[in-house]
Protein backbone atom coordinates (compact mmCIF):
# COMPACT_ATOMS: atom_id res chain seq x y z
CA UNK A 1 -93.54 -17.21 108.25
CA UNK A 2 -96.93 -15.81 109.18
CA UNK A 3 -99.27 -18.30 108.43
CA UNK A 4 -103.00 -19.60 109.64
CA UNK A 5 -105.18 -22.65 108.29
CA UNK A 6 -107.97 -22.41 106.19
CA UNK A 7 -110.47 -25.58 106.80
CA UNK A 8 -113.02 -26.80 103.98
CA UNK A 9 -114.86 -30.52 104.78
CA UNK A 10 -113.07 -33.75 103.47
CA UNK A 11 -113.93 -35.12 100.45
CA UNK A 12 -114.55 -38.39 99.86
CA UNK A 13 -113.94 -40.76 96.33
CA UNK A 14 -115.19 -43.89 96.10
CA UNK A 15 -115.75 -46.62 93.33
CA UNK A 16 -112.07 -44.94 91.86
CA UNK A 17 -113.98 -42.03 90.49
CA UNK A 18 -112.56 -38.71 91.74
CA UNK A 19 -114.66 -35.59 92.88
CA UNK A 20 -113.11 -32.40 92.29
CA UNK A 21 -112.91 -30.45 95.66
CA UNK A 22 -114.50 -27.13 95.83
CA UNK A 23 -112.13 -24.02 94.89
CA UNK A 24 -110.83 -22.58 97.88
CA UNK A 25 -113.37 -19.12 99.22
CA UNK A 26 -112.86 -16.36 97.94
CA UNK A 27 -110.15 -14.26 100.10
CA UNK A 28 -107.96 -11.23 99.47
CA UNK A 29 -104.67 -11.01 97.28
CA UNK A 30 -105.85 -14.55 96.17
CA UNK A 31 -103.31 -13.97 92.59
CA UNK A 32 -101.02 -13.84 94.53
CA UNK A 33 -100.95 -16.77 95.88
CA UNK A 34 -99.10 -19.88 95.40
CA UNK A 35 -100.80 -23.16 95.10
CA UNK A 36 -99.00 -26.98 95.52
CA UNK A 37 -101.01 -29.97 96.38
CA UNK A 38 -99.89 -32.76 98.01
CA UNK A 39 -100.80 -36.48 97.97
CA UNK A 40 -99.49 -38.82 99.91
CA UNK A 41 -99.51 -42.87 101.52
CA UNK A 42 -98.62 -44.56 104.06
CA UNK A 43 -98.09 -48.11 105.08
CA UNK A 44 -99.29 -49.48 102.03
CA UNK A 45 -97.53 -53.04 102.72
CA UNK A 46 -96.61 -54.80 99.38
CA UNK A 47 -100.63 -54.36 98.05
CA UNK A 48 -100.44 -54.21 94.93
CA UNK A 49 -103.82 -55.57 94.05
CA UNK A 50 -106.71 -54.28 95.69
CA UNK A 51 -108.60 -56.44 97.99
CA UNK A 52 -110.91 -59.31 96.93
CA UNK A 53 -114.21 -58.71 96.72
CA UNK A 54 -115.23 -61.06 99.26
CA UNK A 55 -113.19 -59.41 101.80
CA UNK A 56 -115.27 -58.91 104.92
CA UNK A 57 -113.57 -55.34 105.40
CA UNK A 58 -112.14 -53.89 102.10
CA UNK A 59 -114.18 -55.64 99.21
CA UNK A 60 -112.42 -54.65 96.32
CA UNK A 61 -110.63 -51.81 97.66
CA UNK A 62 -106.91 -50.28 97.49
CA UNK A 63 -105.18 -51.26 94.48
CA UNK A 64 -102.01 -49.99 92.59
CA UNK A 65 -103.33 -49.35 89.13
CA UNK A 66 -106.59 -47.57 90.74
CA UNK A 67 -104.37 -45.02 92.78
CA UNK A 68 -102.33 -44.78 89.69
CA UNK A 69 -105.40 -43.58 87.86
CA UNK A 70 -106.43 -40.80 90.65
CA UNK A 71 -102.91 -39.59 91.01
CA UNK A 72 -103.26 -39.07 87.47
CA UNK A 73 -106.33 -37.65 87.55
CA UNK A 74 -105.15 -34.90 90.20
CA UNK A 75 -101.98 -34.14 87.87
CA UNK A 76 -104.23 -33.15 84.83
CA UNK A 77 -106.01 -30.97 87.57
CA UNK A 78 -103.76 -29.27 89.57
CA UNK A 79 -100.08 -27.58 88.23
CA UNK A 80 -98.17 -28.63 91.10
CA UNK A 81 -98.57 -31.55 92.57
CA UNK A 82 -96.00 -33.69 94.71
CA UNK A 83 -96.53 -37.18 95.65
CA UNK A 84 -95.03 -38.74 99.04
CA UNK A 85 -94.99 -41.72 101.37
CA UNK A 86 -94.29 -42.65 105.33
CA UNK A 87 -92.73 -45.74 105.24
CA UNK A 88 -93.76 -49.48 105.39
CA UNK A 89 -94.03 -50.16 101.98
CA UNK A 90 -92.82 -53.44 102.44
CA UNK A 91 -93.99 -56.64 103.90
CA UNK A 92 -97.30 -58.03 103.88
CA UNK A 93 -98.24 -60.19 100.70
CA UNK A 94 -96.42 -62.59 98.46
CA UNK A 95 -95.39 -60.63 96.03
CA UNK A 96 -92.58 -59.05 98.69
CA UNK A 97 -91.52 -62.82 100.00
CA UNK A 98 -91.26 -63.31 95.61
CA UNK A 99 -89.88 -59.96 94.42
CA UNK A 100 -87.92 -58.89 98.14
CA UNK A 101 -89.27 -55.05 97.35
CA UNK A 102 -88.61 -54.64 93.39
CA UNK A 103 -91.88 -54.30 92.35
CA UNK A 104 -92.80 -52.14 95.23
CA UNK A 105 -90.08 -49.62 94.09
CA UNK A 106 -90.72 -49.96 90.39
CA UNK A 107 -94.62 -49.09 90.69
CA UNK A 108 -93.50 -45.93 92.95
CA UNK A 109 -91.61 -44.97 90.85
CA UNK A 110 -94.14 -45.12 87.79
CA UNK A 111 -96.44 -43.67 89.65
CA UNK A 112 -93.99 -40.56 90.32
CA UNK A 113 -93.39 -40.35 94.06
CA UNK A 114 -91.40 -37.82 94.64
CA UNK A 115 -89.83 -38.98 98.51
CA UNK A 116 -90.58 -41.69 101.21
CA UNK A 117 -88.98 -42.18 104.37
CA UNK A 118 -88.76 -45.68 105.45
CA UNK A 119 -90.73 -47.13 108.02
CA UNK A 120 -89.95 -50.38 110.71
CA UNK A 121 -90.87 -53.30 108.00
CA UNK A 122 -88.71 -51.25 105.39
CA UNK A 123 -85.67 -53.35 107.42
CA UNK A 124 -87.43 -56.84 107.15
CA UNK A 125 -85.35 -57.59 104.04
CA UNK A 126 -81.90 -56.36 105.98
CA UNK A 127 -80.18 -53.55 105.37
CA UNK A 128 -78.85 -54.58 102.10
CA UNK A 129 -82.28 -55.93 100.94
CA UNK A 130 -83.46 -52.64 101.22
CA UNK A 131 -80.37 -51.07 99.33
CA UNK A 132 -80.83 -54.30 96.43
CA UNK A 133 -84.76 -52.91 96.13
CA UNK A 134 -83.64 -49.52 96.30
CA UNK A 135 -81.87 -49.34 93.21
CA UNK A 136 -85.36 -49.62 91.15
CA UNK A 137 -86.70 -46.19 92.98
CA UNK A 138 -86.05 -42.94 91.29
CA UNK A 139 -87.03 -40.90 94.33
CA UNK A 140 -84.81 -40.49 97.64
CA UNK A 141 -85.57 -41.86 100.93
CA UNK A 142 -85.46 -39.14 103.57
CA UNK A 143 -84.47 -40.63 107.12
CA UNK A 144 -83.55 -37.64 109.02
CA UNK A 145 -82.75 -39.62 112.89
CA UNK A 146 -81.00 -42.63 111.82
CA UNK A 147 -77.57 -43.01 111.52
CA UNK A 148 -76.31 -45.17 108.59
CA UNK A 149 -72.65 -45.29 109.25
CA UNK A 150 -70.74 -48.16 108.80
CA UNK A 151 -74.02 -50.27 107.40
CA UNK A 152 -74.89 -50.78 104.18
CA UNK A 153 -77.25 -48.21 103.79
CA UNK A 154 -74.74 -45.20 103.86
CA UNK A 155 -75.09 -42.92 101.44
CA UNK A 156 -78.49 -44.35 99.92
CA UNK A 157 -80.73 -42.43 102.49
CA UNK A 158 -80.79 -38.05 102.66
CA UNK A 159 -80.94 -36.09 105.86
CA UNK A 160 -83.42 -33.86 103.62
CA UNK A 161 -84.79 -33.28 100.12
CA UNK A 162 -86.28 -29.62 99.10
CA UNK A 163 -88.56 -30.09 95.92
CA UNK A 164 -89.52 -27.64 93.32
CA UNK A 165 -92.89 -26.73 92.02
CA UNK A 166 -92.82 -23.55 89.86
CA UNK A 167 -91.68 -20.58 92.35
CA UNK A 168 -92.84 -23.28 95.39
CA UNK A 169 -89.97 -24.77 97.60
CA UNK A 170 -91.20 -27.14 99.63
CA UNK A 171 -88.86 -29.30 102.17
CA UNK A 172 -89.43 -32.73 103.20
CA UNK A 173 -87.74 -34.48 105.96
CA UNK A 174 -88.09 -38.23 107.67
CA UNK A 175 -88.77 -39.21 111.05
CA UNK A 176 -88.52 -43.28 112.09
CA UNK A 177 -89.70 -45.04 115.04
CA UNK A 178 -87.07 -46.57 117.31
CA UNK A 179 -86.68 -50.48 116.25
CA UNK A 180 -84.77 -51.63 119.39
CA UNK A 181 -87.38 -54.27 120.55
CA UNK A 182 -89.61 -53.76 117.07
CA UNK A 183 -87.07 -55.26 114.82
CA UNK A 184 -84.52 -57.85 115.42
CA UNK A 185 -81.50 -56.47 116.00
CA UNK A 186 -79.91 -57.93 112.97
CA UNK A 187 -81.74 -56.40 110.68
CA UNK A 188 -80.70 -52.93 111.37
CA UNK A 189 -77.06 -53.43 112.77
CA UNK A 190 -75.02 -50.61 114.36
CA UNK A 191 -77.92 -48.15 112.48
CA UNK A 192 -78.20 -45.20 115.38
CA UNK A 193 -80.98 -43.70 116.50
CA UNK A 194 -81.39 -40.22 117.31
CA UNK A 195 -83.87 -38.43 119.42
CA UNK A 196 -87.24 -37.43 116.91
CA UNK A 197 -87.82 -34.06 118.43
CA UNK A 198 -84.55 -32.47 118.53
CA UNK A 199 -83.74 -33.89 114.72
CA UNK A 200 -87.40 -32.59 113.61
CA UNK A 201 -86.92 -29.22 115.07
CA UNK A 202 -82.94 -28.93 113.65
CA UNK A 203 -84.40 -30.36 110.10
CA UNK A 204 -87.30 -27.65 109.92
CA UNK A 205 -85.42 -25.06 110.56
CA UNK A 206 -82.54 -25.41 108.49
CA UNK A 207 -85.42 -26.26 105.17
CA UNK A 208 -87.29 -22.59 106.57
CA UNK A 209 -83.54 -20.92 106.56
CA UNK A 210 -83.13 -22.11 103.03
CA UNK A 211 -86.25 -20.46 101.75
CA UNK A 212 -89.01 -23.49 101.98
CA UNK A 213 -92.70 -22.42 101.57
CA UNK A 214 -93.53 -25.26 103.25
CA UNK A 215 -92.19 -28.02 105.82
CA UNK A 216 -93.54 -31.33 105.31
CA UNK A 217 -92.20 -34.52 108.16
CA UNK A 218 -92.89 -37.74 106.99
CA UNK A 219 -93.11 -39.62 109.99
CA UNK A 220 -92.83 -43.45 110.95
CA UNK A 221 -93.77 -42.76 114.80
CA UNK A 222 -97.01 -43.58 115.06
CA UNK A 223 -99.99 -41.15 114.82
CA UNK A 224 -100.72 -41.36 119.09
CA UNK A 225 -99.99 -43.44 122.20
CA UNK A 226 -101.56 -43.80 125.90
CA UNK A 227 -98.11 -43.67 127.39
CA UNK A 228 -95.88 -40.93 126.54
CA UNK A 229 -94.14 -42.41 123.64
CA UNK A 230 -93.11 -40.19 120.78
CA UNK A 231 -96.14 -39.55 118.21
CA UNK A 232 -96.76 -37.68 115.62
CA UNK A 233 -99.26 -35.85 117.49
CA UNK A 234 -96.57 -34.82 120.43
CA UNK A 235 -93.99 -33.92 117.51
CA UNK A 236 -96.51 -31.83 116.42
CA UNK A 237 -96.34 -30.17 119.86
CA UNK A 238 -92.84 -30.35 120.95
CA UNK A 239 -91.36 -28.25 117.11
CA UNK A 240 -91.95 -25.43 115.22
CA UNK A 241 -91.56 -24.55 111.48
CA UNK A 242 -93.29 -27.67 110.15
CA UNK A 243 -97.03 -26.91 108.48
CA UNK A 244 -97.56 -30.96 107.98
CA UNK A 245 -96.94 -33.92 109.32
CA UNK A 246 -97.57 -37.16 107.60
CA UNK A 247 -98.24 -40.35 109.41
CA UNK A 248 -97.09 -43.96 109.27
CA UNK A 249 -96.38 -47.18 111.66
CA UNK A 250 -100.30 -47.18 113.35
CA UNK A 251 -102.42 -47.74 110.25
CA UNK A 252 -104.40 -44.75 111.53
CA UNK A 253 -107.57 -44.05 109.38
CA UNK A 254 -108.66 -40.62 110.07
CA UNK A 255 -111.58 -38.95 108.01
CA UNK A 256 -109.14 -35.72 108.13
CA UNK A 257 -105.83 -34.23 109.40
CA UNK A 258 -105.90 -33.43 112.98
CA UNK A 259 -104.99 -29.85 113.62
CA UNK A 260 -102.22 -29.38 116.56
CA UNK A 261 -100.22 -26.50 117.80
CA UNK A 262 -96.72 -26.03 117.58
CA UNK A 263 -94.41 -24.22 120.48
CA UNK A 264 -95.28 -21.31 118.25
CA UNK A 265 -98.93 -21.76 119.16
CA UNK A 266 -98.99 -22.26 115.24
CA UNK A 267 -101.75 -24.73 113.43
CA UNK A 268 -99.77 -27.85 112.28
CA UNK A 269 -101.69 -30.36 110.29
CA UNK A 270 -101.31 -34.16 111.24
CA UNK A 271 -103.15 -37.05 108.40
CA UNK A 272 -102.48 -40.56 108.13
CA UNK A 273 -104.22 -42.11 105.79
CA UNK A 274 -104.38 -46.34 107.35
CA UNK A 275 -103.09 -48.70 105.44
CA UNK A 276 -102.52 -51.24 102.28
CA UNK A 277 -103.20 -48.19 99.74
CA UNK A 278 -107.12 -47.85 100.53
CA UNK A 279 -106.86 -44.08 100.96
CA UNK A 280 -104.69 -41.72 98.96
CA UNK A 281 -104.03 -38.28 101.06
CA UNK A 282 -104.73 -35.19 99.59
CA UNK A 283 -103.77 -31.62 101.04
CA UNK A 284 -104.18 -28.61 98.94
CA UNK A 285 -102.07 -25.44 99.93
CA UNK A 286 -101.99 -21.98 98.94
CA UNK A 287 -98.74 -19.41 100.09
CA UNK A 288 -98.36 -15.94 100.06
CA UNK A 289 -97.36 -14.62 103.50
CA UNK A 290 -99.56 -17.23 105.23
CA UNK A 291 -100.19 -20.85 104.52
CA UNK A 292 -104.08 -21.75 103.42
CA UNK A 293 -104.63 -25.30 103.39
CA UNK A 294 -107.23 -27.48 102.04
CA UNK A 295 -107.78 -30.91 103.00
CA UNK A 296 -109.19 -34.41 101.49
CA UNK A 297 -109.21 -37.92 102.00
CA UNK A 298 -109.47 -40.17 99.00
CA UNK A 299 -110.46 -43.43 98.88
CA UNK A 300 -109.18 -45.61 96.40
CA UNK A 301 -111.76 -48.41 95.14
């Protein structure tokens, strides 16, 4: 797929009042296009209420009901619209020691998410925690380097979902970080691990041999290390045939998506939006024979 990147500034929401981004400039064949937007978490850690407002850092901001309202808000906008998530969703505030993940996966899935992958703290219930809590989501969890057999989260994850917007395929896949030494071994049991590039690069292009418009890796590797760890910003190097990578594990705030090149010398967008639900993702694309994209950060309070 030919494709280049078409760069408009972030905007920003505050107070949980959205601002309509600008309409894309005008360009040729522009009918013809095909337009899906994408919103997307990460590491939003069992906050389900936004932050006091005596909070030295976050006064009053985050919050599941006010992300509820601008995910909303966007679907009354925009005709295609998928929501997604990179892991860590657990762990973090009472209501995860009370509920062991329930309510997390209950308020996903009335908000509509539409796939997560699961992230390090995703494990800090065990394996069959996770599966318990699992039973209240109605979207799958895409873990694309682990290998469930003989634990008890066979057959609850997928290699691999490809989601359907109008005439838009778009494929989303799941990268984890290695948890030998970040979680106790108990916790994720004979679960195998499988190198991050070589799994990316065989999950993008099978999803670009089945037709995908788009490739979208949500990751759990961190957005970027000093040593020469696996990040998202070196997958982002190292594969080809993904257009967007979406960030967990670092709590990474970045104003908006970091722009890398592939081993195609192709533009791959990288965001990560930090953490607890403060910011809500937003990346607008538009597909004919190349892929425009439009990008925003929202913040929600």
């Amino acid at each position: 797929m030919k494709r280049r990147t078409f760069i408009k500034n972030s905007v920003i929401v505050s107070g949980g009042v959205l601002i309509t981004p600008n309409v894309f400039a005008a360009e040729s064949n522009v009918s013809s296009r095909k337009r899906v937007t994408i919103l997307h978490t990460n590491d939003t850690h069992s906050n389900i209420d936004p932050f006091p407002e005596s909070h030295s850092k976050y006064p009053g901001k985050g919050g599941v009901a006010r992300r509820f309202e601008l995910i909303q808000k966007v679907r009354a906008e925009e005709e295609n619209v998928i929501l997604l998530d990179a892991g860590d969703i657990f762990q973090g505030t009472p209501y995860f020691n009370k509920f062991g993940g329930v309510l997390e996966m209950k308020l996903m899935s009335h908000l509509g998410y539409d796939a997560a992958t699961m992230g390090n703290h995703d494990f800090d219930g065990g394996m069959k925690g996770f599966v318990d809590a699992k039973k209240h989501a109605d979207f799958p969890f895409v873990c694309s380097n682990y290998g469930f057999e003989n634990t008890p989260i066979d057959g609850h994850t997928k290699g691999y979902t490809i989601i359907k917007r109008g005439k838009i395929k778009v494929g989303v896949f799941g990268i984890g970080v290695e948890m030998k030494g970040l979680v106790p071994d108990l916790k994720f049991g004979e679960t195998k691990y499988f190198d991050p590039i070589s799994v990316a690069n065989d999950k993008a292009n099978l999803l670009k041999k089945k037709g995908c418009d788009l490739v979208i890796c949500l990751s759990h590797l961190g957005y970027s290390y000093e040593s020469d760890k696996v990040s998202d910003l070196v997958l982002a190097r190292k594969t080809k045939n993904i257009h967007l990578i979406i960030g967990g594990h670092t709590h990474t705030f970045l104003d908006k998506p970091t722009e890398e090149k592939n081993l195609n010398g192709e533009t791959v967008l990288v965001n990560q939006v930090g953490w607890a639900g403060i910011n809500l993702g937003r990346i607008d694309f538009e597909i004919d024979s190349k892929v425009f994209a439009k990008k925003d950060i929202i913040k929600v309070g």
